[in-house]
C-alpha atoms as a PDB file:
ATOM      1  CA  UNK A   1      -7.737   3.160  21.976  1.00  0.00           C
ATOM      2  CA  UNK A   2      -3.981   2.722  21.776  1.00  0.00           C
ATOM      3  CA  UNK A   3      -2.677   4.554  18.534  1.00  0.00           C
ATOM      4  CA  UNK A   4       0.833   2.928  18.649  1.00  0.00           C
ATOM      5  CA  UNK A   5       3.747   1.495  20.305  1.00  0.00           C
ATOM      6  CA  UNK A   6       3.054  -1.536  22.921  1.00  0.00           C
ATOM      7  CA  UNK A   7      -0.098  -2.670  23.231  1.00  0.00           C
ATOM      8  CA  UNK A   8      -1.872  -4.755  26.283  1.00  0.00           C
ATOM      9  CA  UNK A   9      -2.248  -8.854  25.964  1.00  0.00           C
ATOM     10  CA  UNK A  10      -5.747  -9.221  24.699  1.00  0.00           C
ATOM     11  CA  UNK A  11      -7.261 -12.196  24.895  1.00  0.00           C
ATOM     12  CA  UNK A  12      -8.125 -14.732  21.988  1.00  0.00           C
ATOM     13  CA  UNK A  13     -11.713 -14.145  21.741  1.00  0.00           C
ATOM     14  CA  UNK A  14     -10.890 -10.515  20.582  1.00  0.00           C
ATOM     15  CA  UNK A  15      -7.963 -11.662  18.316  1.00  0.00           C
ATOM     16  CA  UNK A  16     -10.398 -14.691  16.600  1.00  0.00           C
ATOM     17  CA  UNK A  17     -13.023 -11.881  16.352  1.00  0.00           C
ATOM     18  CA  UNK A  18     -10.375  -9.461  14.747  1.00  0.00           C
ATOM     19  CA  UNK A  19      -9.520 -12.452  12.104  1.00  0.00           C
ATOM     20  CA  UNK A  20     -12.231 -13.319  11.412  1.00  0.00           C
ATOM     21  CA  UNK A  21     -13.281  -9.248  10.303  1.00  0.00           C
ATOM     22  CA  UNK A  22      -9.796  -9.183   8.704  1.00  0.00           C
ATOM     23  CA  UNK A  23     -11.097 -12.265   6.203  1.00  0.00           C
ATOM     24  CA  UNK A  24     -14.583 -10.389   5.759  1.00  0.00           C
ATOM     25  CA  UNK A  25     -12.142  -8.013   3.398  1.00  0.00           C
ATOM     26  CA  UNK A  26     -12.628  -5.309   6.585  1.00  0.00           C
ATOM     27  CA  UNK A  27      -9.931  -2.541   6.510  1.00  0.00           C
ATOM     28  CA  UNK A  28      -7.416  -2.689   9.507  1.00  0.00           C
ATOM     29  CA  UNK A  29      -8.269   0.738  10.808  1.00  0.00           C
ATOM     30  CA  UNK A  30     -11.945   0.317  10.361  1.00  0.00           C
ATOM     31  CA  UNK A  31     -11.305  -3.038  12.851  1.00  0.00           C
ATOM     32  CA  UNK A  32      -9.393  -1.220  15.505  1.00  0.00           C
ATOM     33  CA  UNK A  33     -11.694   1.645  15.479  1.00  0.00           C
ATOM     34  CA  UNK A  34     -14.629  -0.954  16.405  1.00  0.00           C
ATOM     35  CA  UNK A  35     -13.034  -2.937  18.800  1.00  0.00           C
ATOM     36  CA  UNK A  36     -10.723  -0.208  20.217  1.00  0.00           C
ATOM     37  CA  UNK A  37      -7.623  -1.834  19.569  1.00  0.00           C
ATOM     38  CA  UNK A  38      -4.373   0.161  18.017  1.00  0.00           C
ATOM     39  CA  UNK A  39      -4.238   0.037  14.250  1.00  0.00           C
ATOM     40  CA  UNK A  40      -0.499  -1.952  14.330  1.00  0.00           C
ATOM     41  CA  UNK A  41      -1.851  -4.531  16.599  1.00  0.00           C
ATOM     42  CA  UNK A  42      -4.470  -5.224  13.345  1.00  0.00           C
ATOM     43  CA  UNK A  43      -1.989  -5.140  11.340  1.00  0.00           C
ATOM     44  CA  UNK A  44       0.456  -7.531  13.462  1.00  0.00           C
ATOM     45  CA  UNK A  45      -2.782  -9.968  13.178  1.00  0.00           C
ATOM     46  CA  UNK A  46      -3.531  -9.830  10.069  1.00  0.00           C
ATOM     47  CA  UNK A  47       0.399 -10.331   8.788  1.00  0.00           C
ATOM     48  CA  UNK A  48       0.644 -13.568  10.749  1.00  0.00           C
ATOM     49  CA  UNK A  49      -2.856 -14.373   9.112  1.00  0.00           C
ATOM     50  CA  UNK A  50      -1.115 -14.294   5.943  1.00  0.00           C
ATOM     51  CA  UNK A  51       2.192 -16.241   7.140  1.00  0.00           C
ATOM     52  CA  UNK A  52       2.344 -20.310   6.288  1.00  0.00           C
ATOM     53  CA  UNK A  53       1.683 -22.251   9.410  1.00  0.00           C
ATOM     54  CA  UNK A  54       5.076 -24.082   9.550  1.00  0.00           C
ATOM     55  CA  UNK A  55       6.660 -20.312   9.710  1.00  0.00           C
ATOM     56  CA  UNK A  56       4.631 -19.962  12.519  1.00  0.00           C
ATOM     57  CA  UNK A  57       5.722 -23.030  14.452  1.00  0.00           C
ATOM     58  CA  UNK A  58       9.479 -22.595  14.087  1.00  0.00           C
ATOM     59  CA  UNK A  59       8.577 -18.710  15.441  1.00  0.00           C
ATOM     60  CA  UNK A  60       6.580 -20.273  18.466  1.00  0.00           C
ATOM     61  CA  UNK A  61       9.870 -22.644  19.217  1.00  0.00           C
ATOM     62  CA  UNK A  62      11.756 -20.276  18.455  1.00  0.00           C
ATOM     63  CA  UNK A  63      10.041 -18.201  21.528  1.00  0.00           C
ATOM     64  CA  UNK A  64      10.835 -21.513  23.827  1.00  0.00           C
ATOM     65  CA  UNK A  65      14.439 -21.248  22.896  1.00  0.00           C
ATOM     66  CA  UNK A  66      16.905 -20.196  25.812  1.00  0.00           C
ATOM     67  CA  UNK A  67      20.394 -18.358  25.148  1.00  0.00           C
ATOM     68  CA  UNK A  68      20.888 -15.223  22.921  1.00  0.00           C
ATOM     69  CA  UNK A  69      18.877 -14.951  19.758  1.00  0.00           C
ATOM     70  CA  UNK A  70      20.610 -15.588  16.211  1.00  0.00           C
ATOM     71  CA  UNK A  71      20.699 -13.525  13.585  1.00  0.00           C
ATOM     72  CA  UNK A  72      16.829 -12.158  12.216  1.00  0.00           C
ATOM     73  CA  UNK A  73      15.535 -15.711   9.671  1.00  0.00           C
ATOM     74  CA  UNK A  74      14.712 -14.593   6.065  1.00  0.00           C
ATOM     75  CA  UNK A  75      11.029 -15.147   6.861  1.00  0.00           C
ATOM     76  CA  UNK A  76      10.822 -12.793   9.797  1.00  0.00           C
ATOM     77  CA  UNK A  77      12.582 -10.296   7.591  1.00  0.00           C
ATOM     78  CA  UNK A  78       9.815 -11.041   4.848  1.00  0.00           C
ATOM     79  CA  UNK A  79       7.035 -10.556   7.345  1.00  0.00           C
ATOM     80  CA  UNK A  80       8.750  -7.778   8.808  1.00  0.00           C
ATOM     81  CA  UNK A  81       8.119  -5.880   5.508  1.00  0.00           C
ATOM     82  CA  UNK A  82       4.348  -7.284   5.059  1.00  0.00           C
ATOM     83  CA  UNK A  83       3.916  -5.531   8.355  1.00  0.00           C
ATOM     84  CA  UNK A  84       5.354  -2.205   7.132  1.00  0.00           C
ATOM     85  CA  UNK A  85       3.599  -2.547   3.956  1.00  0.00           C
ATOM     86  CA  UNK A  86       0.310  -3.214   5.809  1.00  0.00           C
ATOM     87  CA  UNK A  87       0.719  -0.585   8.242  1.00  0.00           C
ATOM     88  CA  UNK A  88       0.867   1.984   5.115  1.00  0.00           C
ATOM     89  CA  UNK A  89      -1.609   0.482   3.571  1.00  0.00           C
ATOM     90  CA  UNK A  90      -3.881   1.308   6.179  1.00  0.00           C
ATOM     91  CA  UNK A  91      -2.957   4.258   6.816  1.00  0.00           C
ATOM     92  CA  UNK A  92      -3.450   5.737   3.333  1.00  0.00           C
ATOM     93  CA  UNK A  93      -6.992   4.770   3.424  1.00  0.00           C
ATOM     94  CA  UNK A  94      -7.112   6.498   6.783  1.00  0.00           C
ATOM     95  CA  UNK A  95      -5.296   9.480   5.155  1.00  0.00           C
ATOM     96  CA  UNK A  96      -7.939   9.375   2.457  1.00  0.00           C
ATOM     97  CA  UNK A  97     -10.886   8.712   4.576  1.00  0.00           C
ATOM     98  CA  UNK A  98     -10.010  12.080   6.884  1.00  0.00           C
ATOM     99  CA  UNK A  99      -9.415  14.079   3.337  1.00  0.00           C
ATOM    100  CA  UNK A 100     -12.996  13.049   2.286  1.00  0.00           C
ATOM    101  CA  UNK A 101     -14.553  13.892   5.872  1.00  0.00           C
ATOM    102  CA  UNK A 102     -13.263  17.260   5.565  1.00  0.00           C
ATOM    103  CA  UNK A 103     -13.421  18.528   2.233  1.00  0.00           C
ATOM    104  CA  UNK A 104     -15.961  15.703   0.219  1.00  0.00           C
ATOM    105  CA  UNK A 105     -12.972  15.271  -2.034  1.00  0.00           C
ATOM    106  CA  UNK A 106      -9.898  13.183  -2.100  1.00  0.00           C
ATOM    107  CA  UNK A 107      -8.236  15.919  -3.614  1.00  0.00           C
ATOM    108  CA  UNK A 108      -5.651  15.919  -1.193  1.00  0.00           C
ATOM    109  CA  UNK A 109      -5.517  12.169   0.102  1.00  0.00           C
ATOM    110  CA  UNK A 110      -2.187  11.249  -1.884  1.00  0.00           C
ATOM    111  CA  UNK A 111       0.622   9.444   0.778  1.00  0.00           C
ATOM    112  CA  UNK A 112       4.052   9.341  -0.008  1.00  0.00           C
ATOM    113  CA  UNK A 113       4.447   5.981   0.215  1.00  0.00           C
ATOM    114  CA  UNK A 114       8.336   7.002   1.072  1.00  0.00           C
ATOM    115  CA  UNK A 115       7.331   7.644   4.759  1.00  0.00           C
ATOM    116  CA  UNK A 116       7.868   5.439   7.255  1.00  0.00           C
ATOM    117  CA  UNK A 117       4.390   4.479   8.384  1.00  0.00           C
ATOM    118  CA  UNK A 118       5.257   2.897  12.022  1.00  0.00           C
ATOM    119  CA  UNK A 119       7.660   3.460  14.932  1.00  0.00           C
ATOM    120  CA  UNK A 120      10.433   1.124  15.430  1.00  0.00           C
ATOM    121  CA  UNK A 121       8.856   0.118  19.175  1.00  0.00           C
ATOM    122  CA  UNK A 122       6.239  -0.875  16.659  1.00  0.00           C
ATOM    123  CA  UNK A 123       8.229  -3.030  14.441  1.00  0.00           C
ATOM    124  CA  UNK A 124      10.486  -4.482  17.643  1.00  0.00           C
ATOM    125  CA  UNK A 125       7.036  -5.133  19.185  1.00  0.00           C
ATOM    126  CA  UNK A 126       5.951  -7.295  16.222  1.00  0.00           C
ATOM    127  CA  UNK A 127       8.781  -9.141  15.349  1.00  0.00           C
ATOM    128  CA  UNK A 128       8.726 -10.274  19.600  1.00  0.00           C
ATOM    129  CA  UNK A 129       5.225 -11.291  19.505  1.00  0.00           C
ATOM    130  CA  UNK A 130       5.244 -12.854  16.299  1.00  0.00           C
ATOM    131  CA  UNK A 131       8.529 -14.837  16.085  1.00  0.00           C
ATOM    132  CA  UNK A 132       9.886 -14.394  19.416  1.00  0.00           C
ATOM    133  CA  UNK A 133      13.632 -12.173  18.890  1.00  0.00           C
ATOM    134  CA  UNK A 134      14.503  -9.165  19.779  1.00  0.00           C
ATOM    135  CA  UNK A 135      16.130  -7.173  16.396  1.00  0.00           C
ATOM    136  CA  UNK A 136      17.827  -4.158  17.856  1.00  0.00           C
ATOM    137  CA  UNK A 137      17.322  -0.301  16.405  1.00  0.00           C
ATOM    138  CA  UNK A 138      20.290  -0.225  14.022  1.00  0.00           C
ATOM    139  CA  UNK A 139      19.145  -3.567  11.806  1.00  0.00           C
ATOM    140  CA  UNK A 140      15.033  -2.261  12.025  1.00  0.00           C
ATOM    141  CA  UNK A 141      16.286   1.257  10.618  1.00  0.00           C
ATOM    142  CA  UNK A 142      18.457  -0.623   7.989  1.00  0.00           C
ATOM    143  CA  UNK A 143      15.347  -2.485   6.773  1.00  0.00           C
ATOM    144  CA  UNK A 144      12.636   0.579   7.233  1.00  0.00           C
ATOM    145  CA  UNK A 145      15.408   2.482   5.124  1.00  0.00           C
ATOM    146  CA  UNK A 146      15.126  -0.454   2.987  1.00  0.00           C
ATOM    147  CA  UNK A 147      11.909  -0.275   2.692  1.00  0.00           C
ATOM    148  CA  UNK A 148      11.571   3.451   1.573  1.00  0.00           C
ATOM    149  CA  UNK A 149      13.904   3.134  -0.995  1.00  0.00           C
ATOM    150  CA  UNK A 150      12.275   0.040  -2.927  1.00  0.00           C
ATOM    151  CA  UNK A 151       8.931   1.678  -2.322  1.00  0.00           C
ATOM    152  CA  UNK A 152      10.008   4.659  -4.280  1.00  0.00           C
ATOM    153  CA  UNK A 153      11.807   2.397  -6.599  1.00  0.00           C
ATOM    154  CA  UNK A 154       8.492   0.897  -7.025  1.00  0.00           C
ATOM    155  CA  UNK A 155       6.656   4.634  -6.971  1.00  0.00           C
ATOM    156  CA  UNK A 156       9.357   5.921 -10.017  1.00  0.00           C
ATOM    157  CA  UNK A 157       8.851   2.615 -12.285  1.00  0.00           C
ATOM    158  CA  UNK A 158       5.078   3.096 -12.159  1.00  0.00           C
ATOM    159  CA  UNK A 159       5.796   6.577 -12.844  1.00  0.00           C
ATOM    160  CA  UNK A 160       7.670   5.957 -16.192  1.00  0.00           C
ATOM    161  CA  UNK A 161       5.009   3.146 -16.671  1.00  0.00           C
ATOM    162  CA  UNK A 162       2.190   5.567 -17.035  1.00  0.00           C
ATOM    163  CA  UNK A 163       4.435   8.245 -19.038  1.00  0.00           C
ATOM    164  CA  UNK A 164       4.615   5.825 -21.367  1.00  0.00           C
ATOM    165  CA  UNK A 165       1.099   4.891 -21.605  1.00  0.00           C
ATOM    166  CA  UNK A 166       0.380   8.222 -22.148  1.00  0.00           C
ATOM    167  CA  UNK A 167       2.702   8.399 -25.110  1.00  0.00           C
ATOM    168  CA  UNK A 168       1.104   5.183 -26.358  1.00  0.00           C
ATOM    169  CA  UNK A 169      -2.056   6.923 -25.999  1.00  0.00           C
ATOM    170  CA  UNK A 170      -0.893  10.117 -27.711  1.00  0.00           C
ATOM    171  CA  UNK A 171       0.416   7.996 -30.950  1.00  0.00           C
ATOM    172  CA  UNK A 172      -2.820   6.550 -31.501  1.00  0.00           C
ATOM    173  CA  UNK A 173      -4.542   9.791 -31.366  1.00  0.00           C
ATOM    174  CA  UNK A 174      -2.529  10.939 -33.671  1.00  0.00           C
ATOM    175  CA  UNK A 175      -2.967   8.180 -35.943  1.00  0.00           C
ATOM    176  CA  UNK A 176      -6.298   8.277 -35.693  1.00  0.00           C
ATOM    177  CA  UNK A 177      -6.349  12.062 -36.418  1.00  0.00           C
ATOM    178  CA  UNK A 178      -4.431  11.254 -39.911  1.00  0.00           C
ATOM    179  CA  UNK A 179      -6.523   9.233 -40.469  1.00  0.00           C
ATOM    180  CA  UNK A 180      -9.731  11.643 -40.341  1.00  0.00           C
ATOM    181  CA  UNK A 181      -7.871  14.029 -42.116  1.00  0.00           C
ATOM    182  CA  UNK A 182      -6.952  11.897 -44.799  1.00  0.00           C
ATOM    183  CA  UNK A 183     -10.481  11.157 -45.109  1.00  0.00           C
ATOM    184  CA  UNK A 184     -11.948  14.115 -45.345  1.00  0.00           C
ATOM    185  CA  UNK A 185     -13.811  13.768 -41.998  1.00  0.00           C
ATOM    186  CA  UNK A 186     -16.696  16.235 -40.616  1.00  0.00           C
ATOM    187  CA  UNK A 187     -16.228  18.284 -37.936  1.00  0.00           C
ATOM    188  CA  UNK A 188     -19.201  16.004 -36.197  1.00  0.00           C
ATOM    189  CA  UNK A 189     -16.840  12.956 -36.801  1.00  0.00           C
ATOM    190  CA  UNK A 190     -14.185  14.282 -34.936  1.00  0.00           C
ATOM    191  CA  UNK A 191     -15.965  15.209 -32.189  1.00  0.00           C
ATOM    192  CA  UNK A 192     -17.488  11.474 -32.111  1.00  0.00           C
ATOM    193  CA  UNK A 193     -13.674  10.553 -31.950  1.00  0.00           C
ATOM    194  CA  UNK A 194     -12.765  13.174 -29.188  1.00  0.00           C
ATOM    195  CA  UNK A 195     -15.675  11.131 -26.923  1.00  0.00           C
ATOM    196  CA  UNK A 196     -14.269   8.202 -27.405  1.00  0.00           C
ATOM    197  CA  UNK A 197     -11.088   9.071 -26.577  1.00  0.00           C
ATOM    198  CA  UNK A 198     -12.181  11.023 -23.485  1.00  0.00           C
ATOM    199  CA  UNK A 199     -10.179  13.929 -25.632  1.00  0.00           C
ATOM    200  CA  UNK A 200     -12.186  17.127 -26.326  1.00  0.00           C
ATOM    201  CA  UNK A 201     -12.103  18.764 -29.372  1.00  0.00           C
ATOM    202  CA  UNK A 202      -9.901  22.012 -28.746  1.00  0.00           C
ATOM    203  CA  UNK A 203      -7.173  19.339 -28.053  1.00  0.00           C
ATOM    204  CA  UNK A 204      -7.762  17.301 -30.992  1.00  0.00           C
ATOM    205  CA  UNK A 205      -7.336  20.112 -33.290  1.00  0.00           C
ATOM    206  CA  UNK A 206      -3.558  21.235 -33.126  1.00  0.00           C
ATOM    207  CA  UNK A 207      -3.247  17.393 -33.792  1.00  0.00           C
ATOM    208  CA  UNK A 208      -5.308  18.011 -36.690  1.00  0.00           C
ATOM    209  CA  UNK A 209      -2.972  20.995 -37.668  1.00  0.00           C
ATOM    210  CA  UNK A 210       0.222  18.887 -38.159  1.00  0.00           C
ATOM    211  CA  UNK A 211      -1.495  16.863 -41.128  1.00  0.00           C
END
């Protein structure tokens, strides 16, 4: 099976069979593992699955058109990035599937979602079959540099998101801990509290300590 870069012209019964997985909620790399097909040529499919139908047809003119090709369309850009997105969506769940083969954890399964997850013969490749122009190297760097940035953008907000949770979650233990203490509480009551806040005890206590 071809792991990347061009792929062969298959035929439409195996791309209607790959859609047709790909809206059965299969993952991508599950679907080229079973019909032996390269992961980004999934992923190609199931972007222009996504893509509005009159997108399509100006790509398929588009294709027809003669001359030198303009300048890349704001919704070839947009799918451009679906792809990319796709492409490491699938292959975290491949990263996470081969952690849990190996070890029967996921442990170790984490992708930087900063990484480039497909070639730029990958990303030419698509952008030809799907809305007939050829982007050179420069531009598809520029976007797959892009791309990595507002990914970790995205990776650092949801960072700071969760901090904050966490200090959300820390103020109403605390409250809750005056509280107790305030009321004279039994040891057995603030263990009931530690299960409910998924806090044990031994962390509860130098809570306990500032009241």
């Amino acid at each position: 099976m071809p792991s990347g870069g061009s792929h062969q012209r298959y035929d439409e019964t195996i791309r209607t069979t790959i859609t047709q997985q790909l809206e059965a909620g299969i993952p991508c790399n599950k679907i080229a593992w079973f019909n032996r097909v390269s992961t980004s040529f999934v992923s190609q499919l199931n972007v222009r699955r996504k893509t509005p139908a009159d997108v399509l047809a100006a790509a398929a003119a588009n294709k027809k058109r003669r001359g030198p090709v303009g300048k890349i369309s704001r919704e070839a850009h947009d799918a451009m990035v679906r792809f990319v997105d796709e492409r490491s969506r699938s292959r975290s769940r491949r990263s996470m599937s081969m952690s849990m083969s190996t070890d029967g954890s996921n442990s170790n399964s984490t992708t930087t979602t900063s990484t480039t997850p497909c070639t730029h013969a990958e990303v030419a490749e698509f952008l030809r079959e799907s809305f007939g122009v050829e982007v050179s190297g420069p531009t598809i760097s520029r976007t797959l540099k892009k791309w990595r940035v507002e990914r970790e953008r995205e990776r650092e907000a949801e960072q700071a998101r969760e901090r904050e949770r966490e200090r959300e979650r820390d103020a109403r233990l605390r409250a809750e801990v005056a509280a107790l203490v305030a009321a004279g509480s039994t040891v057995d009551e603030l263990r009931a509290v530690s299960r409910r806040l998924r806090r044990s005890v031994l962390e509860l206590l130098p809570q306990v300590q500032q009241y």
